[in-house]
C-alpha atoms as a PDB file:
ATOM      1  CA  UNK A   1       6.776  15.001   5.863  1.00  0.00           C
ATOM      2  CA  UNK A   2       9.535  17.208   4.749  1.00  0.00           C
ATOM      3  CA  UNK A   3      12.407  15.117   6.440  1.00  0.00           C
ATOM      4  CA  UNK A   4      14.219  13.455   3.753  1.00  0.00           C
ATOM      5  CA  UNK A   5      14.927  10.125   6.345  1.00  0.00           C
ATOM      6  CA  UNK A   6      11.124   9.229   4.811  1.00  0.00           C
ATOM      7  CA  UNK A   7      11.771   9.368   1.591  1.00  0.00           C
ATOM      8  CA  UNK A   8      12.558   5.391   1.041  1.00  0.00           C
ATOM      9  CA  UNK A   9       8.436   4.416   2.545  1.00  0.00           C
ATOM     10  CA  UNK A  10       5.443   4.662   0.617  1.00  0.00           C
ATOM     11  CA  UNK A  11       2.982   7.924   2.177  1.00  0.00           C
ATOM     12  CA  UNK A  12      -0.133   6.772   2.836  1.00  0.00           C
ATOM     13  CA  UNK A  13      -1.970   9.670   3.414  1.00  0.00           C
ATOM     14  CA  UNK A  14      -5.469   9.999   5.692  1.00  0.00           C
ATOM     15  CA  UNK A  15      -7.750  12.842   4.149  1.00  0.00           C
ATOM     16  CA  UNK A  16     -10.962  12.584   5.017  1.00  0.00           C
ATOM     17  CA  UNK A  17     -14.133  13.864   3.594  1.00  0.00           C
ATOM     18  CA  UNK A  18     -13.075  15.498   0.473  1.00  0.00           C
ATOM     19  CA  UNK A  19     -13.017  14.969  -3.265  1.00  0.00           C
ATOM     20  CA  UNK A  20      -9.701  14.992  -4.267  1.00  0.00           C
ATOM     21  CA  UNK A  21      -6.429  14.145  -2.704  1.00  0.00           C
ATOM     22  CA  UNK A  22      -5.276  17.741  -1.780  1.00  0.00           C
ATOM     23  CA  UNK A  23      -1.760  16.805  -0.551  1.00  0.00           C
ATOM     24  CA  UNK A  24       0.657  18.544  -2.932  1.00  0.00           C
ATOM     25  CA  UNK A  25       3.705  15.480  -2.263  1.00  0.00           C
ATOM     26  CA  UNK A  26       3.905  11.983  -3.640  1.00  0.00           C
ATOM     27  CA  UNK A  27       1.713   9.536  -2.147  1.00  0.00           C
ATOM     28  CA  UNK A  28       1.077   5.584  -2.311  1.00  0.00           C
ATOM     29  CA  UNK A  29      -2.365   5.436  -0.561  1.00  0.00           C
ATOM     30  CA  UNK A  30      -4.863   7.719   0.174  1.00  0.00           C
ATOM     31  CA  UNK A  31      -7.552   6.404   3.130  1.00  0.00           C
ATOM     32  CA  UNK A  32     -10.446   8.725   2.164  1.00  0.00           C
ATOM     33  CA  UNK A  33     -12.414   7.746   4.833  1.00  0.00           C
ATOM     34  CA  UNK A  34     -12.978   6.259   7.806  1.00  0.00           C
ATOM     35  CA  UNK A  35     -16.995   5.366   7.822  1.00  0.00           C
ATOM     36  CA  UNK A  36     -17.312   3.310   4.858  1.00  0.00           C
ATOM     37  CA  UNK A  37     -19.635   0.698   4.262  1.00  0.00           C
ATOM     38  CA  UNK A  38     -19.131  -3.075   2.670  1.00  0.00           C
ATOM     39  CA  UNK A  39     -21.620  -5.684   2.140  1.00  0.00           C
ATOM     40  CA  UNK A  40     -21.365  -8.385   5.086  1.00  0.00           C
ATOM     41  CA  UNK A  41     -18.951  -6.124   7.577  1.00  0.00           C
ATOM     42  CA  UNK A  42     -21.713  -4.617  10.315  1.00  0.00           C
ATOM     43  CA  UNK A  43     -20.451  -1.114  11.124  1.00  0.00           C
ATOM     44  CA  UNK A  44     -17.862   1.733   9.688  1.00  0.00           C
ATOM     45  CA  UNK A  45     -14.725   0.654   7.545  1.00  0.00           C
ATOM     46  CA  UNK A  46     -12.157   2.634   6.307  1.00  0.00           C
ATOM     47  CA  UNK A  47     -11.683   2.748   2.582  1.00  0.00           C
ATOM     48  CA  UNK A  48      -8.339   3.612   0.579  1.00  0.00           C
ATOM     49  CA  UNK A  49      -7.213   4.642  -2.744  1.00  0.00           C
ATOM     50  CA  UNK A  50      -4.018   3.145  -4.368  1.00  0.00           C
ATOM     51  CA  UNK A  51      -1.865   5.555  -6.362  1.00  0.00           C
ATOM     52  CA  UNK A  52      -0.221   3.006  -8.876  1.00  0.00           C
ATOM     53  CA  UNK A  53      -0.552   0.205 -10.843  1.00  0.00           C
ATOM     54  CA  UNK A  54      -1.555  -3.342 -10.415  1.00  0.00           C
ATOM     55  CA  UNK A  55       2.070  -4.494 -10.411  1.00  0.00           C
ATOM     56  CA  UNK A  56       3.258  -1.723  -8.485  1.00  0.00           C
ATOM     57  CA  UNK A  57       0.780  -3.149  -5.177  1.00  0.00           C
ATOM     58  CA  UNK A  58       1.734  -6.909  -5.751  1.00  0.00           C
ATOM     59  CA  UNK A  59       5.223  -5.635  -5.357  1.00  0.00           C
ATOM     60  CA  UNK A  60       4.267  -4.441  -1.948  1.00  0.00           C
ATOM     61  CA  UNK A  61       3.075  -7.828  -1.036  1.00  0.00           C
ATOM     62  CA  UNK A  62       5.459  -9.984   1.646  1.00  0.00           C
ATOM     63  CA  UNK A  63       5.431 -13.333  -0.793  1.00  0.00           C
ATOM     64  CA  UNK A  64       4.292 -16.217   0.531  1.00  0.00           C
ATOM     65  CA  UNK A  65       7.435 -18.525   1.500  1.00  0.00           C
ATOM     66  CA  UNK A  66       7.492 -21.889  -0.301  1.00  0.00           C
ATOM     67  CA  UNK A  67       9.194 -25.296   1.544  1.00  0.00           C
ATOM     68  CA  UNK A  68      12.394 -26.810   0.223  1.00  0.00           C
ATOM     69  CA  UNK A  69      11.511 -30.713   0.421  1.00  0.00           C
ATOM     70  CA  UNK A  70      14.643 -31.939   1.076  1.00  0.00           C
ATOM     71  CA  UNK A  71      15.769 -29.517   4.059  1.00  0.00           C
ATOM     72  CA  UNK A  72      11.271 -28.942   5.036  1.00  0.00           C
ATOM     73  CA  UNK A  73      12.565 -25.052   5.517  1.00  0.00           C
ATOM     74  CA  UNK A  74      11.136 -22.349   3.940  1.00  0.00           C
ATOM     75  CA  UNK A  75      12.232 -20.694   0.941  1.00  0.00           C
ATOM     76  CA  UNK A  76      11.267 -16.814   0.033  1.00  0.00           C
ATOM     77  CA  UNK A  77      11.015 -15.841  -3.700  1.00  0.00           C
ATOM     78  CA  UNK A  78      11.702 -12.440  -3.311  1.00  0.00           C
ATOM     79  CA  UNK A  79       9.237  -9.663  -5.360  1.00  0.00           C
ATOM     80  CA  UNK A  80      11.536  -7.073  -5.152  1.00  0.00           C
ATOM     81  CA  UNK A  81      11.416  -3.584  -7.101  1.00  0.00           C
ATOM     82  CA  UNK A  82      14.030  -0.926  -6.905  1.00  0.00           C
ATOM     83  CA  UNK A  83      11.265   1.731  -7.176  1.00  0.00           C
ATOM     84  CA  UNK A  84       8.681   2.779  -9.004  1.00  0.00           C
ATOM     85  CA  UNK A  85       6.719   5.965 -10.115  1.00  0.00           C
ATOM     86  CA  UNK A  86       4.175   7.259  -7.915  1.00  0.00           C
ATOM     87  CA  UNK A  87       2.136  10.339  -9.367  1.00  0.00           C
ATOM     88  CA  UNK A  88       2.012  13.549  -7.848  1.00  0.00           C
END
């Protein structure tokens, strides 16, 4: 992941079985493993760790569009952020 063409995307690193994140880069997500379990899913899921804040994931949402009345086509109200810090 040293190729700078990357640099724009969130990393969303898988690390399994360990206690810490042990990649020394930035990183956005961190799937820390892949046999988790959930209340009302039968079987293994994989569970993830968000490196940010609260805003910082709704800005990674695609917004839902909403429907100009007059024209009945949709509309997107854009949740755009030029960046924002991810810890190392």
């Amino acid at each position: 992941m040293s190729d700078s063409r990357f640099d724009d995307y969130p990393y969303w690193i898988a690390h399994y079985y360990v206690d810490k994140m042990e990649y020394p880069g930035k990183w956005l997500f961190w799937q820390h493993t892949d046999a988790g379990k959930l209340p009302g899913i039968k079987g293994y899921v994989d569970l993830n760790i968000f490196n940010g804040s609260y805003y910082n994931l709704m800005q990674l949402l695609i917004p839902k569009p909403k429907i100009d009345k007059k024209s009945d086509t949709p509309i997107y109200d854009s949740l755009y952020i030029d960046s924002f810090s991810v810890q190392d």
